[in-house]
C-alpha atoms as a PDB file:
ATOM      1  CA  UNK A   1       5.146 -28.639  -2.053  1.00  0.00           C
ATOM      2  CA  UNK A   2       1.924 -27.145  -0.180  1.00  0.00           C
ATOM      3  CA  UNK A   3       2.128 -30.307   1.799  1.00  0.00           C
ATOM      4  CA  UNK A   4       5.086 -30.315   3.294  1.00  0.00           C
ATOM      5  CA  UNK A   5       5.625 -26.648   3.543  1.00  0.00           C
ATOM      6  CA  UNK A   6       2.210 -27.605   6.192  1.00  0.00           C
ATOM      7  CA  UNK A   7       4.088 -30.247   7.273  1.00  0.00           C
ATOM      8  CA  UNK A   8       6.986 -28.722   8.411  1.00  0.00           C
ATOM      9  CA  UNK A   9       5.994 -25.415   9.976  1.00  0.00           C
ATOM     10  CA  UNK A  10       2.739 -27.069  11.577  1.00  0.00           C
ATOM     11  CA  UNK A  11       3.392 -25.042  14.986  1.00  0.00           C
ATOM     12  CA  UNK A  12       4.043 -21.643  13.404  1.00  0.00           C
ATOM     13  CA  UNK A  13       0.771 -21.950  10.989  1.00  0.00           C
ATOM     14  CA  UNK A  14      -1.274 -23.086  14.079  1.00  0.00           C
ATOM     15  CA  UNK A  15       0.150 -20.343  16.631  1.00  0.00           C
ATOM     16  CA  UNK A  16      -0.742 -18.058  13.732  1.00  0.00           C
ATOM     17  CA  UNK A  17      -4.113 -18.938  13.336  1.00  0.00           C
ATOM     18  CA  UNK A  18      -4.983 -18.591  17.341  1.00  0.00           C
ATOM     19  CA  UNK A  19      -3.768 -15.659  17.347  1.00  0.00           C
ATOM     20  CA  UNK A  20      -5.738 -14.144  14.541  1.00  0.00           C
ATOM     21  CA  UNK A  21      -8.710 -16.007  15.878  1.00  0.00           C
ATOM     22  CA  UNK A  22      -8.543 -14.790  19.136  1.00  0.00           C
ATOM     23  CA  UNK A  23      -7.081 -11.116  18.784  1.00  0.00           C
ATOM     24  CA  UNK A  24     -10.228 -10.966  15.724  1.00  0.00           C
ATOM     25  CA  UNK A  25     -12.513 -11.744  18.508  1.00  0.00           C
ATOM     26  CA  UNK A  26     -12.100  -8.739  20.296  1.00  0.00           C
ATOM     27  CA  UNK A  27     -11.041  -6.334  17.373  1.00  0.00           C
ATOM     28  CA  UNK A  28      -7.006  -6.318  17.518  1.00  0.00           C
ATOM     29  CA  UNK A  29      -4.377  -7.338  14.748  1.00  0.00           C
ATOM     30  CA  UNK A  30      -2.090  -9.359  16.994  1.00  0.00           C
ATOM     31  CA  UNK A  31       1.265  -7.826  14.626  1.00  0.00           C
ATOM     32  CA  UNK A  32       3.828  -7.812  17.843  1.00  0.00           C
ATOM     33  CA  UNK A  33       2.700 -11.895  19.048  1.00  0.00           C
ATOM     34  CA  UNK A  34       3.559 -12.867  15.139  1.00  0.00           C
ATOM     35  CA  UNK A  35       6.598 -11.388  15.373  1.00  0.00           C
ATOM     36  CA  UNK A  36       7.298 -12.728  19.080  1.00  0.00           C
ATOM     37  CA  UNK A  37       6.193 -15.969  17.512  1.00  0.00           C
ATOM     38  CA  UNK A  38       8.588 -15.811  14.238  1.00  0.00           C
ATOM     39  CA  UNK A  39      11.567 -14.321  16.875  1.00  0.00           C
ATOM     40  CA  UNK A  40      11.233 -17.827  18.301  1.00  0.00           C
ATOM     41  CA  UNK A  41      11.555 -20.116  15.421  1.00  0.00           C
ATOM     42  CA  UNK A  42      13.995 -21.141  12.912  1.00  0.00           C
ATOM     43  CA  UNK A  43      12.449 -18.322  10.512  1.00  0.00           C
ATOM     44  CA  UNK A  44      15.633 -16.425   8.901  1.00  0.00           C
ATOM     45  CA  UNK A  45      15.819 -13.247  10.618  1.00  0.00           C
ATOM     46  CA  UNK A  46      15.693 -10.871   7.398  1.00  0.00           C
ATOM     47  CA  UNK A  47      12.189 -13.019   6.261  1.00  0.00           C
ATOM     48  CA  UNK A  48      10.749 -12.447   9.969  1.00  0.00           C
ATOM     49  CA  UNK A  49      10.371  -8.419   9.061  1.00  0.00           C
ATOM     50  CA  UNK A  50       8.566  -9.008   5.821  1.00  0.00           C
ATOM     51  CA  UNK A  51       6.423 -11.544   6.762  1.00  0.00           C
ATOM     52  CA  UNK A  52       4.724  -9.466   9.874  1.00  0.00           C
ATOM     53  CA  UNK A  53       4.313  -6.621   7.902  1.00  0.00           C
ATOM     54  CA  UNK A  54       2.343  -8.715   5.000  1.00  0.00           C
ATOM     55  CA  UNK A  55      -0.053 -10.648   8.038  1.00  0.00           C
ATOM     56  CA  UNK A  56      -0.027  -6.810   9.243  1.00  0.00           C
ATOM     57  CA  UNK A  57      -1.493  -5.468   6.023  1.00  0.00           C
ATOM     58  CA  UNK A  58      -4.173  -8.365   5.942  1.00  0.00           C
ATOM     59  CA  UNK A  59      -4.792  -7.377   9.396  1.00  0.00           C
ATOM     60  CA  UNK A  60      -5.519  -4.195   9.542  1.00  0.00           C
ATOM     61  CA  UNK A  61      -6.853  -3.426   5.837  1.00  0.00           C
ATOM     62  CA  UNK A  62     -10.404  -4.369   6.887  1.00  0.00           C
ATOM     63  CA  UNK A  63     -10.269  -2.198  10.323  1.00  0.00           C
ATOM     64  CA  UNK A  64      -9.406   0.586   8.402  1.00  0.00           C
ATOM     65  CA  UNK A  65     -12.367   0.554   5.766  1.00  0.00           C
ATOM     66  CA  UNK A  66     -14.848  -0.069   8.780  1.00  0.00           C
ATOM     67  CA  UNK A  67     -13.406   2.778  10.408  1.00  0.00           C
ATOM     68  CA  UNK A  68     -14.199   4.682   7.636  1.00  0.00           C
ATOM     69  CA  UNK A  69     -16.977   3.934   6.916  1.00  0.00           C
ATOM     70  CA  UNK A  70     -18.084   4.727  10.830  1.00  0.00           C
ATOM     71  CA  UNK A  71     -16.722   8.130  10.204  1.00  0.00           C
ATOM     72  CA  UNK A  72     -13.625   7.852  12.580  1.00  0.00           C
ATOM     73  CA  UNK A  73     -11.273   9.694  10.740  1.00  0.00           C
ATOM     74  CA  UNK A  74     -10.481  13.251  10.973  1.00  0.00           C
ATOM     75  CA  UNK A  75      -8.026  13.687   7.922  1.00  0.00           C
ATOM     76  CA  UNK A  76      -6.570  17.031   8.866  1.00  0.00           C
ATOM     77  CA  UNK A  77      -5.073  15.381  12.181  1.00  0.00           C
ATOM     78  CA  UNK A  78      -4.427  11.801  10.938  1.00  0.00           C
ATOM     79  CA  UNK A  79      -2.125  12.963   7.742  1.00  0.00           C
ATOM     80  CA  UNK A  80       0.427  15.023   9.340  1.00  0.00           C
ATOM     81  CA  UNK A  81       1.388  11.748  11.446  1.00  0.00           C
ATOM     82  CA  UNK A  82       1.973   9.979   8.543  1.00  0.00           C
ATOM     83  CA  UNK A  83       3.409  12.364   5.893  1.00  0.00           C
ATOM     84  CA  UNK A  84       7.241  11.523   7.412  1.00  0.00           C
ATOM     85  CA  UNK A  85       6.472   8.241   8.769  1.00  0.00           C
ATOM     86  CA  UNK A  86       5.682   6.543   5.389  1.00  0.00           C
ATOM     87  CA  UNK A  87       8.717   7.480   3.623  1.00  0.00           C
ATOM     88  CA  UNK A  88      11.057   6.944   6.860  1.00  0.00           C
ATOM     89  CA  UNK A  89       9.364   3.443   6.953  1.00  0.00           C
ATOM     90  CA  UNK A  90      10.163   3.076   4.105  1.00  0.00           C
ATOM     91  CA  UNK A  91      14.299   3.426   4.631  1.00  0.00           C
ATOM     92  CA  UNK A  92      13.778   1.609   7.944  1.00  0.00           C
ATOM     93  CA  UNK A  93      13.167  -1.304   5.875  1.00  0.00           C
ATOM     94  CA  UNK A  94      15.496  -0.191   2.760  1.00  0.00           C
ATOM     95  CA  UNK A  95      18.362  -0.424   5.411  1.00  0.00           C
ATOM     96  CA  UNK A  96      20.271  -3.531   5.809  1.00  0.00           C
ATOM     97  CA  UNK A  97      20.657  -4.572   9.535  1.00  0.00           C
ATOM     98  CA  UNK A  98      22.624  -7.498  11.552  1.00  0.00           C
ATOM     99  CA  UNK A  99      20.826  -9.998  12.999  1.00  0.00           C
ATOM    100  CA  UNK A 100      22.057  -8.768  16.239  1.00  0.00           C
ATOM    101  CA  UNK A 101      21.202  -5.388  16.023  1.00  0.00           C
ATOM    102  CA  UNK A 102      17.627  -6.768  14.815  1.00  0.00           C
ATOM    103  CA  UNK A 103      17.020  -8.947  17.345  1.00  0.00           C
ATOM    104  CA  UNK A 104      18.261  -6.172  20.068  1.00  0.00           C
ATOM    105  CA  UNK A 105      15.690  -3.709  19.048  1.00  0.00           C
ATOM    106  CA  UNK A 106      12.937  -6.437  18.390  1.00  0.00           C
ATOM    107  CA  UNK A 107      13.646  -7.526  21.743  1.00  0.00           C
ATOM    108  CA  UNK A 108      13.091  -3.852  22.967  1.00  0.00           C
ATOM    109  CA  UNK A 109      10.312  -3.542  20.627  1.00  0.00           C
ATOM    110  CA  UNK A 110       8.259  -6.442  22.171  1.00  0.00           C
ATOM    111  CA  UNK A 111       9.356  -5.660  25.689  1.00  0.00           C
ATOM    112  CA  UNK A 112       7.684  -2.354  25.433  1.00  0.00           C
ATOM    113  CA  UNK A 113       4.599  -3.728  23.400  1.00  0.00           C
ATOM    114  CA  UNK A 114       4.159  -5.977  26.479  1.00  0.00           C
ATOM    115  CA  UNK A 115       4.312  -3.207  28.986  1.00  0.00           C
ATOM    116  CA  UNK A 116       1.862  -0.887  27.031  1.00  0.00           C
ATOM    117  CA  UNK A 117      -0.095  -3.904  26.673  1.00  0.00           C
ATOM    118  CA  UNK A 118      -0.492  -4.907  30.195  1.00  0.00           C
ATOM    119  CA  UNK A 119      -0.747  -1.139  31.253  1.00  0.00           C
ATOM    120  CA  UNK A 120      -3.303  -0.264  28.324  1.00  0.00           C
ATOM    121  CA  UNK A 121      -6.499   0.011  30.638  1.00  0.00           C
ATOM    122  CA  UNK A 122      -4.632   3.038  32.368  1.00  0.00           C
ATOM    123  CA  UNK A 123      -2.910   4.382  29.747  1.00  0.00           C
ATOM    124  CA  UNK A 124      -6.519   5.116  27.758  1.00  0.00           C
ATOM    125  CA  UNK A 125      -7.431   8.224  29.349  1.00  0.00           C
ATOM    126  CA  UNK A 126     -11.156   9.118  29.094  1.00  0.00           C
ATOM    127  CA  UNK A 127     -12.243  12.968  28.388  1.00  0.00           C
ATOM    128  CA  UNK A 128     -13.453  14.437  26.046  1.00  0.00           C
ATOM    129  CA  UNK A 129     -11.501  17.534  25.574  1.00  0.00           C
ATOM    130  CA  UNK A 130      -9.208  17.276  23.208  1.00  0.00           C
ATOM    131  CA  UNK A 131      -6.131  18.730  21.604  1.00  0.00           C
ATOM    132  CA  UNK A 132      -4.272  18.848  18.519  1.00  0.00           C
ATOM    133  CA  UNK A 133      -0.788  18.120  17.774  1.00  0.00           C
ATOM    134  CA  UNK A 134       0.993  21.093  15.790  1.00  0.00           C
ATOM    135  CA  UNK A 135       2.717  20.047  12.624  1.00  0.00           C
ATOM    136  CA  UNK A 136       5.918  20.050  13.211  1.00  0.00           C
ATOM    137  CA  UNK A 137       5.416  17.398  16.849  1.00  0.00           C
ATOM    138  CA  UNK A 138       2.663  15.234  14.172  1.00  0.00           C
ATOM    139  CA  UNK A 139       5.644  15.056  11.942  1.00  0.00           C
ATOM    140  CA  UNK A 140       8.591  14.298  14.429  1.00  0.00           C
ATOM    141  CA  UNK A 141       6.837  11.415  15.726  1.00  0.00           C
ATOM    142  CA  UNK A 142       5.565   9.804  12.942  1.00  0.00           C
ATOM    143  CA  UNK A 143       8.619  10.171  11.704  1.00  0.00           C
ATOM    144  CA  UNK A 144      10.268   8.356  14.513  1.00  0.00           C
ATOM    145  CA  UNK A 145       7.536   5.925  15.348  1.00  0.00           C
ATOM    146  CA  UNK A 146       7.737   5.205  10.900  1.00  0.00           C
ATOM    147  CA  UNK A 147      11.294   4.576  10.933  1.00  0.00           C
ATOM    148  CA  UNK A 148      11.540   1.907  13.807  1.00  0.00           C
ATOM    149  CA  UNK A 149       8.701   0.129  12.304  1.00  0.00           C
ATOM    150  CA  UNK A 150      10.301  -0.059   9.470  1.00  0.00           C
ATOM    151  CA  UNK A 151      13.669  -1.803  11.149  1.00  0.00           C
ATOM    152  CA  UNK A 152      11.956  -4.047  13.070  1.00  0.00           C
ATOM    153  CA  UNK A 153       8.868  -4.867  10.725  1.00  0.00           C
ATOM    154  CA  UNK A 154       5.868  -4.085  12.725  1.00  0.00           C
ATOM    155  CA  UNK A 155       3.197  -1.374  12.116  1.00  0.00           C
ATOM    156  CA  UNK A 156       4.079   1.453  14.891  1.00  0.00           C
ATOM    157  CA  UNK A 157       0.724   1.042  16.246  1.00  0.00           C
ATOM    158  CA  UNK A 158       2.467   0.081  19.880  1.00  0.00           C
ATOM    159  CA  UNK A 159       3.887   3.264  19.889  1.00  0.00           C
ATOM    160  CA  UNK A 160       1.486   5.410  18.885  1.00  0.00           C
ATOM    161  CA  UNK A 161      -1.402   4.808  20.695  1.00  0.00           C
ATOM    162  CA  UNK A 162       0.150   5.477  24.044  1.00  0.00           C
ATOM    163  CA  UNK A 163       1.188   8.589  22.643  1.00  0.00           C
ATOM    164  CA  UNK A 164      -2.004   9.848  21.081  1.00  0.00           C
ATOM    165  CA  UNK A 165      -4.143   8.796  24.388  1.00  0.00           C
ATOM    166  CA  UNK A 166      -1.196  10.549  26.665  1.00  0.00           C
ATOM    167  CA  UNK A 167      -1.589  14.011  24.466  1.00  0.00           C
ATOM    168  CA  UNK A 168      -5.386  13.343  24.752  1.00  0.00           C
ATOM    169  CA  UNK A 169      -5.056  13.722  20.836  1.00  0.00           C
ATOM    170  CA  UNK A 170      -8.859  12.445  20.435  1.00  0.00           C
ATOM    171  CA  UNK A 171     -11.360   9.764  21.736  1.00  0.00           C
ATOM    172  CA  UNK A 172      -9.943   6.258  22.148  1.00  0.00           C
ATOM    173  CA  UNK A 173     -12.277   5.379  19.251  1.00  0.00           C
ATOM    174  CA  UNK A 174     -10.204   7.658  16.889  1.00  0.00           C
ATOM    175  CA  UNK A 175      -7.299   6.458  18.211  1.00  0.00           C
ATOM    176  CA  UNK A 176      -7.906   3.203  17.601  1.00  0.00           C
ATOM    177  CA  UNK A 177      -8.834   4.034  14.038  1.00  0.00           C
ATOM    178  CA  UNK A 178      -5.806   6.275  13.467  1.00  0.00           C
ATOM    179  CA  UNK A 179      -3.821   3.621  14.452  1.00  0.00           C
ATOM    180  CA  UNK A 180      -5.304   1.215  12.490  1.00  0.00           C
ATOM    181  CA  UNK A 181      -4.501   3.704   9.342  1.00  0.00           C
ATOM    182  CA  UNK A 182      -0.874   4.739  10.635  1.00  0.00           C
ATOM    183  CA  UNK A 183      -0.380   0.369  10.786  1.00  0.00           C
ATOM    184  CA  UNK A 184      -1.409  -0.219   7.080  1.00  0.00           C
ATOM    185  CA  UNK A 185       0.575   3.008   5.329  1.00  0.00           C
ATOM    186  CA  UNK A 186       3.446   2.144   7.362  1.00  0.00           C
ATOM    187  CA  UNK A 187       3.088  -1.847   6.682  1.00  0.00           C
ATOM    188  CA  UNK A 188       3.363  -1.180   3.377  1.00  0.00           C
ATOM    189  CA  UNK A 189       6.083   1.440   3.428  1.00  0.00           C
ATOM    190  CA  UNK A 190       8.043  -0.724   5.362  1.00  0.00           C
ATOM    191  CA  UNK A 191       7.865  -3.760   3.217  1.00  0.00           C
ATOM    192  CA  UNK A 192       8.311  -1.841  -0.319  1.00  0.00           C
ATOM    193  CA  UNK A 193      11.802  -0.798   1.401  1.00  0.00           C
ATOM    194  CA  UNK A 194      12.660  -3.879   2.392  1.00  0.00           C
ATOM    195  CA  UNK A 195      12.390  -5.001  -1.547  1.00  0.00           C
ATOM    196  CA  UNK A 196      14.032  -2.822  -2.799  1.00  0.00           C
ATOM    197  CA  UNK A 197      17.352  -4.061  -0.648  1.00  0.00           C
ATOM    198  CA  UNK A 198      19.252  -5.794  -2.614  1.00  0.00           C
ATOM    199  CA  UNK A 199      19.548  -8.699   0.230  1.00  0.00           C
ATOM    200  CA  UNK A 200      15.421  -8.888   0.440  1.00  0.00           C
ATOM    201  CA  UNK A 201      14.467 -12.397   0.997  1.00  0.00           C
ATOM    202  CA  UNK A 202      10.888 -14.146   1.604  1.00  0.00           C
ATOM    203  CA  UNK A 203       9.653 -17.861   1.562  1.00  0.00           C
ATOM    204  CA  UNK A 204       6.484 -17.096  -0.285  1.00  0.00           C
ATOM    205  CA  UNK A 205       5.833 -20.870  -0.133  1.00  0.00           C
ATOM    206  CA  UNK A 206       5.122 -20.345   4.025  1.00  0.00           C
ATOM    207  CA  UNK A 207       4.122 -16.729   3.799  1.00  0.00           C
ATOM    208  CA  UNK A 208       1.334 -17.203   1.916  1.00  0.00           C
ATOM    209  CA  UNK A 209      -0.163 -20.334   3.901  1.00  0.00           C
ATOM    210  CA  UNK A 210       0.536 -17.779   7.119  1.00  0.00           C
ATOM    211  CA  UNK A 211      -1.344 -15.033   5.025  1.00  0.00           C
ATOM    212  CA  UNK A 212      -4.233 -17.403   4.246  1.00  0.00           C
ATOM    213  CA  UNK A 213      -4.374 -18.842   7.910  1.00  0.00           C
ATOM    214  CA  UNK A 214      -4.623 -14.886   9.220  1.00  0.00           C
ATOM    215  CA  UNK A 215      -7.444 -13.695   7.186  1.00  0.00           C
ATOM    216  CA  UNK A 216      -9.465 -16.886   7.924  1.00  0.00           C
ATOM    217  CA  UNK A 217      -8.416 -17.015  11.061  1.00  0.00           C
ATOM    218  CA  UNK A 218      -9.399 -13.366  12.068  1.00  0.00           C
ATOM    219  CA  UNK A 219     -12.775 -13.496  10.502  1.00  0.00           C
ATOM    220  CA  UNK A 220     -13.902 -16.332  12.405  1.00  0.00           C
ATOM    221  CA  UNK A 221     -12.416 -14.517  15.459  1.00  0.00           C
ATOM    222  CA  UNK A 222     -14.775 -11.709  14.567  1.00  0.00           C
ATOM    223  CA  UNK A 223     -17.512 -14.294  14.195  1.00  0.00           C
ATOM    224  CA  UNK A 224     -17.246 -15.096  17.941  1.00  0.00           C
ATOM    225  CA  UNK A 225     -17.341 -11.673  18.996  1.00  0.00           C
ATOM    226  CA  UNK A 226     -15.447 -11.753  22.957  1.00  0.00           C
ATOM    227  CA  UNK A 227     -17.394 -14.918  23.457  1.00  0.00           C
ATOM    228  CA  UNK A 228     -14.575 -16.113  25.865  1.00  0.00           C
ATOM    229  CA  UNK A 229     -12.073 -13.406  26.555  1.00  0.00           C
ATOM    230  CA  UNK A 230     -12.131  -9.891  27.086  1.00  0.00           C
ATOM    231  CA  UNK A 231     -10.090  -7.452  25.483  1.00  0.00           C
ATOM    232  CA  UNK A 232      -8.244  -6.890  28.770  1.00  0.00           C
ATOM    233  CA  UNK A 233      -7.903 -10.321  29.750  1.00  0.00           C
ATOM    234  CA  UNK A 234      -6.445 -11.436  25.830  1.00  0.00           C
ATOM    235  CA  UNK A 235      -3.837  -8.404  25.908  1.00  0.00           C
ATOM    236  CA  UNK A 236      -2.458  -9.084  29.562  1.00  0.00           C
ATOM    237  CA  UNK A 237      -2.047 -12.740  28.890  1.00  0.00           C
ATOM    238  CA  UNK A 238      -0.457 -11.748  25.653  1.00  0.00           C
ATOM    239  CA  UNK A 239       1.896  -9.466  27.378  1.00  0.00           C
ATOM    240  CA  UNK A 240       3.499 -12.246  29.787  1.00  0.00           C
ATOM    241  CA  UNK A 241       4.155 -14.005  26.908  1.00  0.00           C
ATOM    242  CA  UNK A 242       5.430 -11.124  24.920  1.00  0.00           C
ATOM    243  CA  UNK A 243       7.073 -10.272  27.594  1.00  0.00           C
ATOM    244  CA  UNK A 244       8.979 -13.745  28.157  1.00  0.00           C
ATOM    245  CA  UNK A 245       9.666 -14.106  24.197  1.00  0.00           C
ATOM    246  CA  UNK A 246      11.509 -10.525  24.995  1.00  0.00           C
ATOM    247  CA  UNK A 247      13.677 -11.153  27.611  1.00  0.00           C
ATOM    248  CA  UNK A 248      14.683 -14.519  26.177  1.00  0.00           C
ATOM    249  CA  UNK A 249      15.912 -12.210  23.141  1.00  0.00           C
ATOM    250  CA  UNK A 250      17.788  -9.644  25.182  1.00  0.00           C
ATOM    251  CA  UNK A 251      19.204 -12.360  27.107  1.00  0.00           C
ATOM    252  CA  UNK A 252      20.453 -14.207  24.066  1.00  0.00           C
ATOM    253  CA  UNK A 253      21.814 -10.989  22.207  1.00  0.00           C
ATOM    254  CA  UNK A 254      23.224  -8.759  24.591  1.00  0.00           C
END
């Protein structure tokens, strides 16, 4: 069954396995190219959200604990940004979509992650004066950012990290640490909503190769340590292609 489960989605297992590899190698999950990559294949469109949130979750898990352990997190500003966003991530994915609507707003989704992607390098503002969000802006955009995750199946990472480094909410280290966290609750969220719809489907058989392929994938990515690419050079050539999965979507569904 393994077999030809391998057999058959050859392409998808081996796009997903670059991609870990390559995004490991300079620190980044790579949760918008499997989706871009899933968006393009004969993948059901209610399995696509579930299975990016899992590789998400596999992702991210280990940032977050060496994040922690580096001391990156200041708890009094990171919880407020997720307090609303886990439980409207959670009915973003407890809500049962079209395909069209889905594939609108994923095709929005990536278009955007490709922008902030190519754009990154000047969006990461330097300084270190910083500022802190009051409770009720924390909440409204977690909230926001949590709940389109949670439709779309990604970990609202994309979104927030502009954000934070536009409100000069902290150093681009806590940022990326924050966003690392925000990814993983929201992952999570996101998925437990989507089981608990009654129409909640999964190929486990694929998943878990995909799952497999990601964590082995992204730890011999962080074995080669930027050997080959930069960070910059890996997210703009990600965001043409991001980019081109995108407007293929939007092209198809509007």
């Amino acid at each position: 069954m393994i077999f030809e489960t391998l057999i058959e989605h050859w392409y998808i297992i081996t796009l997903f396995f670059l991609v870990a590899a390559l995004y490991g190698s300079v620190g980044f999950g790579g949760g918008s190219s499997y989706l871009a990559i899933l968006a393009l294949t004969g993948v059901v469109f209610t399995q696509i959200r579930a299975t990016a949130l899992l590789c998400n979750i596999v992702v991210v898990t280990g940032n977050v604990f060496i994040y922690q352990k580096k001391n990156l997190y200041h708890w009094q500003k990171v919880l407020p940004l997720v307090f609303f966003s886990i439980p409207m991530a959670f009915l973003g994915g407890h809500l049962k979509i079209s395909q069209t609507f889905f594939f609108i707003l994923l095709g929005f989704t990536l278009l955007f992650a490709a922008i902030t992607m190519w754009l990154s390098k000047k969006i990461i503002i330097s300084t270190k004066k910083t500022t802190t969000l009051s409770l009720t802006k924390s909440s409204f955009y977690g909230g926001i950012v949590g709940f389109i995750s949670g439709l779309v199946g990604i970990g609202g990472g994309i979104f927030l990290a502009p954000l934070l480094h536009l409100t000069h909410w902290d150093t681009p280290k806590k940022i990326a640490a924050t966003a690392s966290f925000f990814i993983l609750v929201n992952s999570i969220a996101g998925l437990l909503g989507q089981y608990t719809n009654p129409y909640f489907e999964i190929d486990w058989k694929l998943t878990s190769i995909l799952l497999f392929v990601v964590f082995i994938g992204g730890q011999i990515g962080n074995r080669l340590s930027n050997k080959f690419f930069t960070s910059i050079q890996l997210k703009k050539a990600t965001a043409i292609l991001i980019a081109f999965v995108s407007v293929r979507i939007l092209y198809k569904y509007l």
